[in-house]
C-alpha atoms as a PDB file:
ATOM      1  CA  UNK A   1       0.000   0.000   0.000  1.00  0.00           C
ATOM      2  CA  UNK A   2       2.455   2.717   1.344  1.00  0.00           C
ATOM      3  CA  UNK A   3       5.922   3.212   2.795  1.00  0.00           C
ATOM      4  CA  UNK A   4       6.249   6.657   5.102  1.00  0.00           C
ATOM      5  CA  UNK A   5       9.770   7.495   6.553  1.00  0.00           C
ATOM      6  CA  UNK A   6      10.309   6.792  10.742  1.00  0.00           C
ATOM      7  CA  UNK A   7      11.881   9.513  12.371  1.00  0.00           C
ATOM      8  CA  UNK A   8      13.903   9.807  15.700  1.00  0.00           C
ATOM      9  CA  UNK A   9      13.489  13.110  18.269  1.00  0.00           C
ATOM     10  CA  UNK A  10      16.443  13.546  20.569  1.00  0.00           C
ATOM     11  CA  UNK A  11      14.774  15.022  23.117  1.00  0.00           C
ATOM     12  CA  UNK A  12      14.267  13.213  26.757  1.00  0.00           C
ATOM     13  CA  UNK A  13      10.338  13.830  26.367  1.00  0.00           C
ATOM     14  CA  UNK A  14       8.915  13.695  22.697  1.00  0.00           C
ATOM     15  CA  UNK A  15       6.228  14.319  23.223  1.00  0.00           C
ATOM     16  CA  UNK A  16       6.603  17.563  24.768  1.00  0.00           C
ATOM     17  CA  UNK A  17       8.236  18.972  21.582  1.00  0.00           C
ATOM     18  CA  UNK A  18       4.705  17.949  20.012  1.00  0.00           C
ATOM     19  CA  UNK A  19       3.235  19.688  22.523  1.00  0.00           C
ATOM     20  CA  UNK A  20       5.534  23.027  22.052  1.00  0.00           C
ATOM     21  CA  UNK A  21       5.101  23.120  18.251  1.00  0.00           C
ATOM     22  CA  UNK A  22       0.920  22.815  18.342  1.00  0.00           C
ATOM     23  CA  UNK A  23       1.200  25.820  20.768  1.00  0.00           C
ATOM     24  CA  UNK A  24       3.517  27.662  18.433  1.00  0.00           C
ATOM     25  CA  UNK A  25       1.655  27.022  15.524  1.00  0.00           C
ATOM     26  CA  UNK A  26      -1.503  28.567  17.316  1.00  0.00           C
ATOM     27  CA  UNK A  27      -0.176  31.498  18.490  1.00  0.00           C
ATOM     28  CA  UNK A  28       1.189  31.945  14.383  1.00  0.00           C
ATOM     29  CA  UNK A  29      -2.845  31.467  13.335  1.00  0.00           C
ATOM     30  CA  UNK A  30      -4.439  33.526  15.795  1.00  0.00           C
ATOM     31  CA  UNK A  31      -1.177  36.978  15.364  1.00  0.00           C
ATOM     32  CA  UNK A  32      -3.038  37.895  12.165  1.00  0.00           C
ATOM     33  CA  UNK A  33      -6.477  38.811  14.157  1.00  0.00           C
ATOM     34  CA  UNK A  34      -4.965  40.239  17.124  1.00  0.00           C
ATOM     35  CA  UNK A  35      -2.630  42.515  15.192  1.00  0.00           C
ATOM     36  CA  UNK A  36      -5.676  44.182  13.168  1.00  0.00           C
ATOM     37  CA  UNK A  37      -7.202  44.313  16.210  1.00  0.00           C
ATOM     38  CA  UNK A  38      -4.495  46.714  17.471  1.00  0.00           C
ATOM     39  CA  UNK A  39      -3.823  48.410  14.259  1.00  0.00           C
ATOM     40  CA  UNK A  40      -7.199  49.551  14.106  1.00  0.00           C
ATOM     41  CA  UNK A  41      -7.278  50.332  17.939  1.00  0.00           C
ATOM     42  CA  UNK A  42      -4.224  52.553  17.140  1.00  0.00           C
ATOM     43  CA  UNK A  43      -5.491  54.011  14.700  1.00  0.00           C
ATOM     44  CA  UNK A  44      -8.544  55.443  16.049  1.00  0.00           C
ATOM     45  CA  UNK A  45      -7.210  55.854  19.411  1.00  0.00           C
ATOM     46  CA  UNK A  46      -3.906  57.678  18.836  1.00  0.00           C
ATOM     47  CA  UNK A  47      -5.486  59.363  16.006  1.00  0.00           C
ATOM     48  CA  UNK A  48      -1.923  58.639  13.645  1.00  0.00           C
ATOM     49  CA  UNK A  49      -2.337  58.581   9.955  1.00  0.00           C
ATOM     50  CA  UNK A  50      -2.828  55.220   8.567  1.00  0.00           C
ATOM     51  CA  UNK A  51       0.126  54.970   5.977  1.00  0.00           C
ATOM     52  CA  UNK A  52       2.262  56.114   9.193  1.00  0.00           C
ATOM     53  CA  UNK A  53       0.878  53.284  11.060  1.00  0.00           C
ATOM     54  CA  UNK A  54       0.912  50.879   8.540  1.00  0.00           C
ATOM     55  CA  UNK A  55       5.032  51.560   7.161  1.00  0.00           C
ATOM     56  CA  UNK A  56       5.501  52.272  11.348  1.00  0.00           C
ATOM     57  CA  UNK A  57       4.076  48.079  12.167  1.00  0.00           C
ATOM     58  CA  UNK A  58       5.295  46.072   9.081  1.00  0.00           C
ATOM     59  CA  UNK A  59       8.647  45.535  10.935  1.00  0.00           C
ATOM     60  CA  UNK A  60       7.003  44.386  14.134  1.00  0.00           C
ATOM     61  CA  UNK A  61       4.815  42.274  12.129  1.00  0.00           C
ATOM     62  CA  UNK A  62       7.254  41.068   9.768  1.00  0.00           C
ATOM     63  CA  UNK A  63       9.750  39.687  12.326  1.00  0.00           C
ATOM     64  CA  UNK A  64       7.011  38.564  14.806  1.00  0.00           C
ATOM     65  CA  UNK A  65       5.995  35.843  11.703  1.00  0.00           C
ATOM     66  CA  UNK A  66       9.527  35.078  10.132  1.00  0.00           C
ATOM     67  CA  UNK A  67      10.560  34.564  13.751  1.00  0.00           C
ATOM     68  CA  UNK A  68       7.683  32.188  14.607  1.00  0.00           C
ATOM     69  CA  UNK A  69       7.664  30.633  10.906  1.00  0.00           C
ATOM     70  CA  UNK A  70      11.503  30.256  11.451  1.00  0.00           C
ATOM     71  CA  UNK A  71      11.043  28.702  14.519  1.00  0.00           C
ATOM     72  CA  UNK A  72       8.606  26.031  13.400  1.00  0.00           C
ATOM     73  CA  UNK A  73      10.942  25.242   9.879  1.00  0.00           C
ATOM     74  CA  UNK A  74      13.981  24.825  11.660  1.00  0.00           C
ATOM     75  CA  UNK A  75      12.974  22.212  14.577  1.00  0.00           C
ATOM     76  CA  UNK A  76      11.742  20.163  11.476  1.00  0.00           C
ATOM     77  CA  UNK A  77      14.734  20.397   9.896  1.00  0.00           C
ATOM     78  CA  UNK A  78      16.336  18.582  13.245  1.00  0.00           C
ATOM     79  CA  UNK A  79      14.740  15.918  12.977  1.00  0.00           C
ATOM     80  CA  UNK A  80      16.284  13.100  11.830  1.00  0.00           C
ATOM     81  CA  UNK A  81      15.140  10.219   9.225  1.00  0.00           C
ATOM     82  CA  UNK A  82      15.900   6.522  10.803  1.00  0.00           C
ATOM     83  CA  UNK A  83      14.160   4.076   8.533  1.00  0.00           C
ATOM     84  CA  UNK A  84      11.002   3.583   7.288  1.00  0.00           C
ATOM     85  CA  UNK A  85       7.687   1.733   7.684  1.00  0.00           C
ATOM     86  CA  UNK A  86       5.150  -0.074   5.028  1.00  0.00           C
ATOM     87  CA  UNK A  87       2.062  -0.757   5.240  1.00  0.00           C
ATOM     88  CA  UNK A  88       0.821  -4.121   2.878  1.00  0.00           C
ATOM     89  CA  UNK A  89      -2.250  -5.631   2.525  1.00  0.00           C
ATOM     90  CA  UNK A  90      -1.381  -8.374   4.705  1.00  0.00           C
ATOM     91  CA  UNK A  91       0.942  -7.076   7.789  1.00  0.00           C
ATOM     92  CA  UNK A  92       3.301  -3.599   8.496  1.00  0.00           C
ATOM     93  CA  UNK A  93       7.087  -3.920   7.381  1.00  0.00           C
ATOM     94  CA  UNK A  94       9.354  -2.027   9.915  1.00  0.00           C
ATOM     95  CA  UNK A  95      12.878  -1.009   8.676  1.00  0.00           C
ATOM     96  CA  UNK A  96      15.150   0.583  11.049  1.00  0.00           C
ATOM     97  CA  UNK A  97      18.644   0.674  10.207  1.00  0.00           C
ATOM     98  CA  UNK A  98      19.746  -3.051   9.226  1.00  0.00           C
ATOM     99  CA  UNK A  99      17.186  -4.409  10.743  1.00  0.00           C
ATOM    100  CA  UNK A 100      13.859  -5.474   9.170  1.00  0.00           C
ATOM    101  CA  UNK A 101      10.268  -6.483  11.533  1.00  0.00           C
ATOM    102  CA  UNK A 102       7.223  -8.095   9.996  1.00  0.00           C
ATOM    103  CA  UNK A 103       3.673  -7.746  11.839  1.00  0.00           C
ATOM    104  CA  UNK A 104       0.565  -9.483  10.366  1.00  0.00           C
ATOM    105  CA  UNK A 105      -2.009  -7.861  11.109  1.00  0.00           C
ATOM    106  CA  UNK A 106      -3.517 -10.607  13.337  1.00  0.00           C
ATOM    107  CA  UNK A 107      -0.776 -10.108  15.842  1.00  0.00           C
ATOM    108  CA  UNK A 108      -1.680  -6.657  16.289  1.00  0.00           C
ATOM    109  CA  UNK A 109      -4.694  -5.701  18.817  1.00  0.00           C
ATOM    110  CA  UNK A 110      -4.402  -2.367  18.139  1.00  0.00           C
ATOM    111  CA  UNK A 111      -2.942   0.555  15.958  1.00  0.00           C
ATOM    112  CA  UNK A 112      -3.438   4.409  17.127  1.00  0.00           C
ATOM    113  CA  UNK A 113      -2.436   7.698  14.862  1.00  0.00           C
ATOM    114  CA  UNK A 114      -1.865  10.825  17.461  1.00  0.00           C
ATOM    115  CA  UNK A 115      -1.370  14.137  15.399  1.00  0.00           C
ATOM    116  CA  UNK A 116       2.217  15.189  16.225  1.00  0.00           C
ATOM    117  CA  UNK A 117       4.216  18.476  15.408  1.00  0.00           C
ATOM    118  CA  UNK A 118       2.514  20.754  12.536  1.00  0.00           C
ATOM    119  CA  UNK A 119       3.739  21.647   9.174  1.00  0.00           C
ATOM    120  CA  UNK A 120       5.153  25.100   8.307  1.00  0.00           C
ATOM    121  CA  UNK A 121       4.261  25.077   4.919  1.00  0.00           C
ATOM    122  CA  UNK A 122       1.739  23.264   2.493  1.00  0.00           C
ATOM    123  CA  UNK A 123       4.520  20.893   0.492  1.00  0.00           C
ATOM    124  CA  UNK A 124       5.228  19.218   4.094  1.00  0.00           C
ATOM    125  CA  UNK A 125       2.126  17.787   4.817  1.00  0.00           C
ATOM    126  CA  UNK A 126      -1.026  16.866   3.124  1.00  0.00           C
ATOM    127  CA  UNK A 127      -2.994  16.409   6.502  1.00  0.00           C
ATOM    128  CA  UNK A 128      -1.401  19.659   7.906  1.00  0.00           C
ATOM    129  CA  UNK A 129       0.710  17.734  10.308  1.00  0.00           C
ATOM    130  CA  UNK A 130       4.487  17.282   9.675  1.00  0.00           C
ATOM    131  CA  UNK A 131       4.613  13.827  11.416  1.00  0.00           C
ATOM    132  CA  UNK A 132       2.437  11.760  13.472  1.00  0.00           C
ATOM    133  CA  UNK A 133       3.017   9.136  16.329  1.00  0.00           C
ATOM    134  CA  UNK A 134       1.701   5.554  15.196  1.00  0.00           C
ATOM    135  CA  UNK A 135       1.408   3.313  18.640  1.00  0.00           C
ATOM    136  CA  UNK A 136       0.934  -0.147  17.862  1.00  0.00           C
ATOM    137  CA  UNK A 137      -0.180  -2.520  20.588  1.00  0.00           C
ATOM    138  CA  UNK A 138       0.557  -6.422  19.835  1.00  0.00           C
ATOM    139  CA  UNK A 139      -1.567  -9.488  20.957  1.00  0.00           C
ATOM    140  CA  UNK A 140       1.122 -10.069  23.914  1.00  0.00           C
ATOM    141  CA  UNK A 141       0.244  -6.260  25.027  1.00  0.00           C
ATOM    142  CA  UNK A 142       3.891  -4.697  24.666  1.00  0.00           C
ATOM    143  CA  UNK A 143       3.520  -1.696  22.679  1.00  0.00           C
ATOM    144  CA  UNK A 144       5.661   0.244  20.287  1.00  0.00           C
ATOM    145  CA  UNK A 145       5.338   3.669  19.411  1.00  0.00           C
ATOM    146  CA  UNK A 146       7.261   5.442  16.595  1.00  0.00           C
ATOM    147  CA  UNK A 147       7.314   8.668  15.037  1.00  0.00           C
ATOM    148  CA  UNK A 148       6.302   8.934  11.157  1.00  0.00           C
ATOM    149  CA  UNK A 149       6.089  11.078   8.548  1.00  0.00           C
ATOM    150  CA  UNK A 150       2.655  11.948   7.007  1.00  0.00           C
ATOM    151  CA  UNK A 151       3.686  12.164   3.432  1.00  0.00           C
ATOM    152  CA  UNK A 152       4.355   9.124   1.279  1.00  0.00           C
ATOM    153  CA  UNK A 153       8.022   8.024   0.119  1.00  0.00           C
ATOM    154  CA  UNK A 154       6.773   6.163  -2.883  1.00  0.00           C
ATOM    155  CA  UNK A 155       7.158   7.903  -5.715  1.00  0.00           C
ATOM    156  CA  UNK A 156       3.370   9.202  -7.367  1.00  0.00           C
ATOM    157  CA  UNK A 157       1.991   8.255  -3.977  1.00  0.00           C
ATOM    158  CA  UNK A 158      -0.038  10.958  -2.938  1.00  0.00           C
ATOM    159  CA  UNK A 159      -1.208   9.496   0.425  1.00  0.00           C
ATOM    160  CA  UNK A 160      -0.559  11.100   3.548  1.00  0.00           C
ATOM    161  CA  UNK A 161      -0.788   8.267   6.340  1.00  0.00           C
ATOM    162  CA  UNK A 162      -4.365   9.221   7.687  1.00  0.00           C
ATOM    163  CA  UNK A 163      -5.400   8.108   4.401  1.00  0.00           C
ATOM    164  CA  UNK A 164      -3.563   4.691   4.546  1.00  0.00           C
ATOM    165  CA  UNK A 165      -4.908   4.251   8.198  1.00  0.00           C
ATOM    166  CA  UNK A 166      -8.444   4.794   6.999  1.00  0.00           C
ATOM    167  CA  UNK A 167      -7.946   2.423   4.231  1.00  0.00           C
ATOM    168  CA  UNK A 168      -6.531   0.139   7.078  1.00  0.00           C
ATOM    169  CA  UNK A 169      -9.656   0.218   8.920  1.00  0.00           C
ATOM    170  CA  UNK A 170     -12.155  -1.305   6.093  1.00  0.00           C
ATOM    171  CA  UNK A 171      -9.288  -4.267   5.389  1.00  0.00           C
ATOM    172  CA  UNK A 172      -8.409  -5.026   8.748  1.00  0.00           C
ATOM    173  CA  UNK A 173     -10.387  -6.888  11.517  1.00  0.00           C
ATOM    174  CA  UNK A 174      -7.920  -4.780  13.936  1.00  0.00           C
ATOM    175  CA  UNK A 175      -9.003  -1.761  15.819  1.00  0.00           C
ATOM    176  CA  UNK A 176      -7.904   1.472  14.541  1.00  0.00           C
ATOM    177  CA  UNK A 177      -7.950   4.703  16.139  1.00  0.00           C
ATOM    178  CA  UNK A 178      -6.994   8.321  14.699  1.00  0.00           C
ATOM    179  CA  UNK A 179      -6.808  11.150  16.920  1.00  0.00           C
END
């Protein structure tokens, strides 16, 4: 079906860099209305011409989003690529380094897809996310989680991996979440 690339966070909590880079990306969506907001309070309340205030905010504005757009590119940039991870029709293929796992799907109880750290630009991501955490829980109950891409390796693969987890769900007797 699809191979997506497995990538490794040096960072003692992972998921706290998650965590950082959802709140970073929220405070980069909500500048635009609280800066007009201001603008427009400035402008009526200071009474300053509104070229002036306009030429007089673009540098405040400017940096406040390169910094913050900066900020999000540049911890994706970090991260680095350890293997990859297909998904067939009958079982996942886990490649990490040398070494090579096969899962059928009937030793797997469960599978879970957790939205990770967010894109910084539209060619990252299809889904809007830069990477995702896939937990996999086996029959025995010892679980593995891993950190994956959302875009496709495969070459004329357009799939990001919600849409291979989906597809999972109608072939699979095994239960599927995506949150």
């Amino acid at each position: 079906m699809s191979k997506y690339r497995i990538y490794r966070i040096d960072h003692h909590d992972p998921r706290l860099i998650g965590k950082r880079k959802r709140q970073v990306a929220i405070v980069y969506a909500i500048m635009s209305p609280v800066f007009i907001v201001i603008f427009m309070l400035l402008h009526e309340l200071i009474d300053i011409g509104f070229l002036i205030l306009l030429l007089g905010s673009i540098p405040i504005i400017g940096g406040s989003y390169l910094y913050l757009y900066l900020k999000l590119k540049s911890d994706n940039r970090k991260i680095k690529t350890i293997g990859d991870i297909e998904f067939t029709q009958t079982g996942i293929k886990k490649h990490i380094g040398d070494s090579i796992s096969e899962y059928s799907y009937q030793s797997i109880k469960s599978i879970e897809l957790q939205k990770y750290i967010p894109a910084a630009t539209i060619t990252e991501s299809k889904s809007g996310y830069f990477s995702y955490l896939l937990s996999i829980t086996f029959q025995d109950l010892h679980k593995e989680t891993i950190v994956i891409s959302d875009l496709s390796t495969e070459k004329g693969q357009d799939l990001s991996i919600t849409d291979t987890i989906k597809t999972l769900k109608k072939i699979t007797q095994t239960e599927i979440m995506i949150k």
